[in-house]
C-alpha atoms as a PDB file:
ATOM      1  CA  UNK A   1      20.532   9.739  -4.811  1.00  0.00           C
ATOM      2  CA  UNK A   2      17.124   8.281  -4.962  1.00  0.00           C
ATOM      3  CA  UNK A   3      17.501   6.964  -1.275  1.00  0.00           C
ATOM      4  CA  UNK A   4      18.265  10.199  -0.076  1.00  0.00           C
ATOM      5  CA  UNK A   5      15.588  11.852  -1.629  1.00  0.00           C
ATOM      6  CA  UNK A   6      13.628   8.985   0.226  1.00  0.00           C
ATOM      7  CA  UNK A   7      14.553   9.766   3.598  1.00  0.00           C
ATOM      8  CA  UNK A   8      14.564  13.540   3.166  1.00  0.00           C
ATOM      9  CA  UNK A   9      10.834  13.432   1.825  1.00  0.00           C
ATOM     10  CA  UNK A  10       9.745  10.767   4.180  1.00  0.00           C
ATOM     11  CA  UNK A  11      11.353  12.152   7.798  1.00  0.00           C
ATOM     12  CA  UNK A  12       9.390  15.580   5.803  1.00  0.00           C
ATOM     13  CA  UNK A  13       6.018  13.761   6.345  1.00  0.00           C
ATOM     14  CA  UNK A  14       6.338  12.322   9.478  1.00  0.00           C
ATOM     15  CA  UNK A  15       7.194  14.824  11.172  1.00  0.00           C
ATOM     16  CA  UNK A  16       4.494  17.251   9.559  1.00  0.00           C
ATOM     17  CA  UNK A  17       1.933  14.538  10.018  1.00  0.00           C
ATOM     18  CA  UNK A  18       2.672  13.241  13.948  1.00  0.00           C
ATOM     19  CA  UNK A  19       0.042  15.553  15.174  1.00  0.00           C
ATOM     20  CA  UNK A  20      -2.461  13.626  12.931  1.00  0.00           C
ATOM     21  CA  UNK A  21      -0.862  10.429  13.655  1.00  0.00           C
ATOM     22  CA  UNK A  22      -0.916  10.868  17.290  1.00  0.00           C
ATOM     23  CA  UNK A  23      -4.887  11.766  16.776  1.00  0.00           C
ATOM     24  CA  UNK A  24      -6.173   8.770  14.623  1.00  0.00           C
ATOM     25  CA  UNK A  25      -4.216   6.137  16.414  1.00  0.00           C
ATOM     26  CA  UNK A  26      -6.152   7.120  19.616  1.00  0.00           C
ATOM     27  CA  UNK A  27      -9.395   7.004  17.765  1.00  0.00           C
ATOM     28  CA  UNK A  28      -8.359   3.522  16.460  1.00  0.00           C
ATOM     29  CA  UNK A  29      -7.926   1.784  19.831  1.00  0.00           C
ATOM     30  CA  UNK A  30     -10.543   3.690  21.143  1.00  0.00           C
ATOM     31  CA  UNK A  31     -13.003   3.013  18.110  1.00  0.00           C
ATOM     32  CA  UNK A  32     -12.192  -1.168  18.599  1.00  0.00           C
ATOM     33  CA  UNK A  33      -9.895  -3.671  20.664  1.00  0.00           C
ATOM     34  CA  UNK A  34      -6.273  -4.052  19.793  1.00  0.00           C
ATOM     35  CA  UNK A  35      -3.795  -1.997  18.254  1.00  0.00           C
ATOM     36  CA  UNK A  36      -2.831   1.907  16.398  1.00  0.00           C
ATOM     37  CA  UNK A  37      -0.723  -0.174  14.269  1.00  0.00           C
ATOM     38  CA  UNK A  38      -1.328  -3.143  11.525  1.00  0.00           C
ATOM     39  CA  UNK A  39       1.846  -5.134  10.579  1.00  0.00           C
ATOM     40  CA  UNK A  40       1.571  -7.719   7.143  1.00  0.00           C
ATOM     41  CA  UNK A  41       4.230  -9.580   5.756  1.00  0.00           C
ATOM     42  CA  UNK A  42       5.181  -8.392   2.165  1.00  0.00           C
ATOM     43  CA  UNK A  43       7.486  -9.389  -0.482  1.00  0.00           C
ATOM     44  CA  UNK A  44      10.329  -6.898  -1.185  1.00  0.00           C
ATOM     45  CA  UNK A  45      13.365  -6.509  -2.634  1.00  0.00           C
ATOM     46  CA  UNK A  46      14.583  -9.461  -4.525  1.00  0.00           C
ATOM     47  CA  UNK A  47      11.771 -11.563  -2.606  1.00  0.00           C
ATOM     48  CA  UNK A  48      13.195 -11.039   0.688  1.00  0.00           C
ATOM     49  CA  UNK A  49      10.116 -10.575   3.874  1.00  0.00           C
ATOM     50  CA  UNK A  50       9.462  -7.512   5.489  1.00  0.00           C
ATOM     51  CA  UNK A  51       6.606  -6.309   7.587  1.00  0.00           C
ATOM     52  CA  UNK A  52       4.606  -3.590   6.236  1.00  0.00           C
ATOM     53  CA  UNK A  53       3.210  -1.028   8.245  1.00  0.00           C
ATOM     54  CA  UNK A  54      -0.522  -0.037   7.892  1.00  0.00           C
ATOM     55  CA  UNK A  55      -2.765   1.891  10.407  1.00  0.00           C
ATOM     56  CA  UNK A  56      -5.235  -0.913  11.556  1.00  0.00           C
ATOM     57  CA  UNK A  57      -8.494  -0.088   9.701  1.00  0.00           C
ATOM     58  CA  UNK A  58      -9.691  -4.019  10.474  1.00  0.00           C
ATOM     59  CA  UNK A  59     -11.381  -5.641  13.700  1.00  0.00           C
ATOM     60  CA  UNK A  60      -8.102  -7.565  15.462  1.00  0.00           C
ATOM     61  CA  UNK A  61      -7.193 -10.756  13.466  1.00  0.00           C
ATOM     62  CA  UNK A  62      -9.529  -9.991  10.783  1.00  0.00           C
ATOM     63  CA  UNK A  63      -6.641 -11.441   8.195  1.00  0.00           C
ATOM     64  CA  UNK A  64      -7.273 -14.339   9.623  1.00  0.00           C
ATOM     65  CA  UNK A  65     -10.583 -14.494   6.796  1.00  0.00           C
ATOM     66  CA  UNK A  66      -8.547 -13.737   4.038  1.00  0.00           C
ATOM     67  CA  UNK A  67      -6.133 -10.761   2.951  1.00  0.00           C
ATOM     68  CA  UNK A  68      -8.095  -9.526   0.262  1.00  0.00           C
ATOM     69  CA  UNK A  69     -11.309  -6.255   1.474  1.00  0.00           C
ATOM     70  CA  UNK A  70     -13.920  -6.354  -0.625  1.00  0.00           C
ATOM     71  CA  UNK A  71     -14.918  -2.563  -0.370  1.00  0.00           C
ATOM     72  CA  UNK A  72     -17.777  -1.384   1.687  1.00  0.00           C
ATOM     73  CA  UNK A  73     -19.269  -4.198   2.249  1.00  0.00           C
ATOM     74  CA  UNK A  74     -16.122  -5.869   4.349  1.00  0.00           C
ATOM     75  CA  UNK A  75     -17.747  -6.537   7.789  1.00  0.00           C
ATOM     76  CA  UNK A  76     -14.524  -6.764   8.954  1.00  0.00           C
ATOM     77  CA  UNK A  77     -13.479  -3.061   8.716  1.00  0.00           C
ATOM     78  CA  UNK A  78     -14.249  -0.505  11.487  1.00  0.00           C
ATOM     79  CA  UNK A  79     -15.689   2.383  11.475  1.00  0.00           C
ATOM     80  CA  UNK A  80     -12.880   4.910  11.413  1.00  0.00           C
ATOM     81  CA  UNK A  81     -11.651   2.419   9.613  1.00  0.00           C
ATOM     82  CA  UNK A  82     -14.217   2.951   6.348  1.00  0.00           C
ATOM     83  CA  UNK A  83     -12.615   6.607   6.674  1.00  0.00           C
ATOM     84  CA  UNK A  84      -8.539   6.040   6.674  1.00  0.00           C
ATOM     85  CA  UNK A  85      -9.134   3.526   3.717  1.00  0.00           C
ATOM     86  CA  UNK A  86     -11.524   6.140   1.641  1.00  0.00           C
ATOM     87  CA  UNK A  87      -8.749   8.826   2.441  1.00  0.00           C
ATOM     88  CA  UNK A  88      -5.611   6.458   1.930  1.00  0.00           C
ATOM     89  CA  UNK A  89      -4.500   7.772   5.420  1.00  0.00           C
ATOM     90  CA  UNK A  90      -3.731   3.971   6.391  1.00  0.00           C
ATOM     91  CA  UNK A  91      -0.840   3.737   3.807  1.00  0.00           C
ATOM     92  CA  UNK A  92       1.145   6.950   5.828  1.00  0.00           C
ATOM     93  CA  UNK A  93       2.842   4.800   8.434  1.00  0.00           C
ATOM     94  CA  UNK A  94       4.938   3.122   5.549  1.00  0.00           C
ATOM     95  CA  UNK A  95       6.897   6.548   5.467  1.00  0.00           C
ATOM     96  CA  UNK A  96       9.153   4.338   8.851  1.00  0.00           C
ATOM     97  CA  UNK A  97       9.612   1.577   5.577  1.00  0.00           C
ATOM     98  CA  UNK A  98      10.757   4.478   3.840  1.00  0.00           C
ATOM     99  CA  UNK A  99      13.327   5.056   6.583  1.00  0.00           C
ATOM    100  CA  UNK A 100      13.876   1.612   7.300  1.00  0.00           C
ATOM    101  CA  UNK A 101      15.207   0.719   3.734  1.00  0.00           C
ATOM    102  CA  UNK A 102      12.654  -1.661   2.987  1.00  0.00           C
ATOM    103  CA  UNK A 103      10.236   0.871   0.851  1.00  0.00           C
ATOM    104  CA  UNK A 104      10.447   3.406  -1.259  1.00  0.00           C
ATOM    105  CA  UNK A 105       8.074   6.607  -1.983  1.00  0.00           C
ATOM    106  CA  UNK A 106       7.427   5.600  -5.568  1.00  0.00           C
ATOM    107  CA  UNK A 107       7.738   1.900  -6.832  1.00  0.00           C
ATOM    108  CA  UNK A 108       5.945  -1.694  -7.280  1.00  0.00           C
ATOM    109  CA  UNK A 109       3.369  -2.144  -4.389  1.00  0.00           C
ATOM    110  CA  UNK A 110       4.428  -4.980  -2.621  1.00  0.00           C
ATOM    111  CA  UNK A 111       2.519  -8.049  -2.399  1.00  0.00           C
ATOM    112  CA  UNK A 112       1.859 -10.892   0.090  1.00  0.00           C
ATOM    113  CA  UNK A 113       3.910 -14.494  -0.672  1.00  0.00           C
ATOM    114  CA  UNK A 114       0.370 -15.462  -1.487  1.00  0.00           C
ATOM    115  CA  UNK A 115       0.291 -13.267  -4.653  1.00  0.00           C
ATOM    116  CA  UNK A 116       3.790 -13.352  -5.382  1.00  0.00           C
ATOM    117  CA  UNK A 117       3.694 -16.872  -5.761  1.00  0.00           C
ATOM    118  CA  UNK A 118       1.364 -16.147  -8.967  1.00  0.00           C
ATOM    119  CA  UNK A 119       3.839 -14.239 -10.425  1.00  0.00           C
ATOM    120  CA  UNK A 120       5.637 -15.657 -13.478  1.00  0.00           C
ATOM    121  CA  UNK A 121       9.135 -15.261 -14.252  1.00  0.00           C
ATOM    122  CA  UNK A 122       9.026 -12.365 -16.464  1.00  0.00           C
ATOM    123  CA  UNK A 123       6.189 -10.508 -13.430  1.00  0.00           C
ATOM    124  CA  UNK A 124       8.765 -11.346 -10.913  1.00  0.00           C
ATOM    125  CA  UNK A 125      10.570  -8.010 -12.468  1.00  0.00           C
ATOM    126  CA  UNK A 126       9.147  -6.202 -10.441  1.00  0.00           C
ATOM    127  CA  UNK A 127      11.014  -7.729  -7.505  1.00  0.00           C
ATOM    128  CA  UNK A 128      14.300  -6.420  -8.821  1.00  0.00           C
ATOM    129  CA  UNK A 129      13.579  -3.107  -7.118  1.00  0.00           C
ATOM    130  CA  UNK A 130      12.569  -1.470  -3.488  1.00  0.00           C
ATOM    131  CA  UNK A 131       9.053  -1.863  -3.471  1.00  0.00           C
ATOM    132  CA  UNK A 132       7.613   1.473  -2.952  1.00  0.00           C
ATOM    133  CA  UNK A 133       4.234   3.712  -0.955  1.00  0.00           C
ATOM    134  CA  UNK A 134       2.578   4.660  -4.503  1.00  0.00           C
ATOM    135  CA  UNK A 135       2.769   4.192  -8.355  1.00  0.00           C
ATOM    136  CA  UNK A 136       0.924   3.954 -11.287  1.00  0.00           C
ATOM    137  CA  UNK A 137      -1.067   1.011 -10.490  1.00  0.00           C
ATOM    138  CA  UNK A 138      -1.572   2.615  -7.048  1.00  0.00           C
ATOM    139  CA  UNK A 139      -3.208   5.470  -9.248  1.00  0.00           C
ATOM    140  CA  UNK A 140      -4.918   3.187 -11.909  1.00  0.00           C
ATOM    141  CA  UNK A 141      -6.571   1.306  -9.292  1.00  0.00           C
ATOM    142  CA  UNK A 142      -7.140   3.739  -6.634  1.00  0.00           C
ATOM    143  CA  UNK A 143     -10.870   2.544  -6.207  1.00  0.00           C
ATOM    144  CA  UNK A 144      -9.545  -1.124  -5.436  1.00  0.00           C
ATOM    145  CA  UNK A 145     -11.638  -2.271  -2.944  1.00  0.00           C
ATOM    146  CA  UNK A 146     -15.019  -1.087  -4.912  1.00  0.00           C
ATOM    147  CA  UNK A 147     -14.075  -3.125  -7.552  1.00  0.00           C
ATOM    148  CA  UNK A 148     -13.323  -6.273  -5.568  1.00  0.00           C
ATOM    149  CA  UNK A 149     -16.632  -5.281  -3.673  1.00  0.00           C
ATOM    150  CA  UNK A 150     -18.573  -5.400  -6.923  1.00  0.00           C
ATOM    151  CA  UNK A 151     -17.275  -8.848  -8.031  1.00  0.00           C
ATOM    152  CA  UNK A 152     -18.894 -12.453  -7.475  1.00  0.00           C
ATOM    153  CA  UNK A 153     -15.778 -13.668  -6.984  1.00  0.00           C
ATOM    154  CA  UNK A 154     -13.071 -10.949  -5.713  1.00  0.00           C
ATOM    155  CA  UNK A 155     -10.026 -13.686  -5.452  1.00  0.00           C
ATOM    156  CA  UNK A 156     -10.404 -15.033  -8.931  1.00  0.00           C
ATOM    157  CA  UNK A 157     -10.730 -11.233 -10.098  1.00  0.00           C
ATOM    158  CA  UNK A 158      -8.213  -9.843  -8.519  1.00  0.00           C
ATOM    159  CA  UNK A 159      -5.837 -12.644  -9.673  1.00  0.00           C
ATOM    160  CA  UNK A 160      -7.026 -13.094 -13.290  1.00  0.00           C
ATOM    161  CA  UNK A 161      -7.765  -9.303 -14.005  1.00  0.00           C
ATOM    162  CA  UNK A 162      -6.412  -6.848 -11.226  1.00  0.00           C
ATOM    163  CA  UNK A 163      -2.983  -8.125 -10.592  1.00  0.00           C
ATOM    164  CA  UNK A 164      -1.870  -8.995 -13.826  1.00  0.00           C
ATOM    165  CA  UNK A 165      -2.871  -5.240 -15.302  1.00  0.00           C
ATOM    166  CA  UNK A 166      -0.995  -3.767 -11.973  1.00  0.00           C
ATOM    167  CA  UNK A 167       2.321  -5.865 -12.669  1.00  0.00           C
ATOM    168  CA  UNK A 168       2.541  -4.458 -16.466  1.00  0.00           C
ATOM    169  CA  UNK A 169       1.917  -0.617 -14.976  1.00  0.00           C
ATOM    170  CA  UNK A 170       4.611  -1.402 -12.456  1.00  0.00           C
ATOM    171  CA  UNK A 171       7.327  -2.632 -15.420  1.00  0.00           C
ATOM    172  CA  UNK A 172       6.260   0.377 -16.967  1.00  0.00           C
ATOM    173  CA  UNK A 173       7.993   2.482 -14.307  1.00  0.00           C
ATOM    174  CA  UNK A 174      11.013  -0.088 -14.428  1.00  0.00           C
ATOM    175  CA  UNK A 175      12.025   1.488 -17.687  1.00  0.00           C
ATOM    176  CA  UNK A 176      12.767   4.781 -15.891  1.00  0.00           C
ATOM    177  CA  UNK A 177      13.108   4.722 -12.430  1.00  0.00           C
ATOM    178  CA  UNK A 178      14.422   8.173 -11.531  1.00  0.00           C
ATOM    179  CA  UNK A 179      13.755  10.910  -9.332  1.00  0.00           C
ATOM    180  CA  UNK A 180      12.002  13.100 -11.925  1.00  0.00           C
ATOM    181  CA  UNK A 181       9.623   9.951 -12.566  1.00  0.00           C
ATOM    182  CA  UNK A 182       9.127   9.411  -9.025  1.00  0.00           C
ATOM    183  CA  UNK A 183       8.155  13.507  -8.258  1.00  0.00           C
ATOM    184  CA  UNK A 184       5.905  13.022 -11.250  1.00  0.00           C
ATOM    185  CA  UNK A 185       4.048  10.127  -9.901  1.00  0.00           C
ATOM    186  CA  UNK A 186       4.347  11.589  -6.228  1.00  0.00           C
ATOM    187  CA  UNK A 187       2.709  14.736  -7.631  1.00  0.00           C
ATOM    188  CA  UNK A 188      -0.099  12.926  -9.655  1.00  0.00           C
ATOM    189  CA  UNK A 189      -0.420  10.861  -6.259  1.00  0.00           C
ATOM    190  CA  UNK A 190      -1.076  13.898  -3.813  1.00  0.00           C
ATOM    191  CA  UNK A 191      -3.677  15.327  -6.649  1.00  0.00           C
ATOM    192  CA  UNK A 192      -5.572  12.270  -6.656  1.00  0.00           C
ATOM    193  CA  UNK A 193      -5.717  12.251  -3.023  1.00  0.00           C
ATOM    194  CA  UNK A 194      -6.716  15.824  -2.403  1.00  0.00           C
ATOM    195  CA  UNK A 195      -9.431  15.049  -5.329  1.00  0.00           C
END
């Protein structure tokens, strides 16, 4: 049932939001060389690859530096750029994940191997489901990149601080993963964003 309600919502957006999509991927490649699109390899489901789909809001091989943005301050980051981050408009083209199988709406943000590797055995709970576009650490730490931007040392505070905190809020939505909890957070989600 949940998958359904998956597709139905995300083939909803996309379809509303083409016009829009159509618009800021032409102001992407015509803002800075390369690509609409921004592909990263996550960990989903039970640890298995996939390629997440971002709007590019980075200068072309950018990653190349390191995966983590540090805020405002990222050199890296282009102008429109700066705006689809500030506006989470980046995030929409995971709603083909959706579709795809490999995401869901709500559910554990999915990391890079990187991270994941981190993880300890009890953290790599959060594996056991489809990792998903939003959830409470999504909401908790909506301001990410300001915080990282604000530390001496963003990998060590991200890893020893931010990630750890994330992982509990994500097992917290592991103890009721249903399509009431998910319209909650999806709700909650879209008033943050239009905040």
């Amino acid at each position: 049932m949940k998958r359904i309600f998956d597709i139905l919502v995300s083939l909803t957006v996309l379809i509303i939001f083409l016009p829009f999509g159509l618009i800021i991927s032409l102001l992407i490649t015509l803002g800075s060389r390369g690509g609409a699109f921004y592909i990263q390899e996550r960990v989903g489901r039970n640890g298995k690859h996939f390629g997440l789909y971002k709007f590019r809001t980075m200068k072309k091989n950018a990653d190349r530096d390191g995966k983590l943005t540090v805020g405002m301050r990222d050199s890296r980051i282009t102008k429109i750029g700066y705006f689809l981050r500030k506006s989470k408009l980046d995030e929409f083209p995971q709603f083909l994940n959706v579709l795809k199988g490999e995401m869901s709406i709500v559910g554990p943000r999915p990391e890079v191997q990187e991270y994941v590797d981190h993880y300890t055995e009890e953290q790599r709970d959060v594996l056991a489901v489809r990792p998903g576009i939003t959830d409470y650490a999504s909401l908790e730490y909506f301001n990410e990149n300001t915080l990282l931007g604000a530390s001496l040392d963003p990998q060590k505070t991200y890893l020893e601080e931010i990630m750890p905190a994330k992982i509990e809020l994500n097992r917290r939505y592991l103890q009721r993963p249903t399509i009431g909890h998910d319209i909650q957070i999806m709700w909650k989600t879209l008033w943050k964003l239009l905040r």
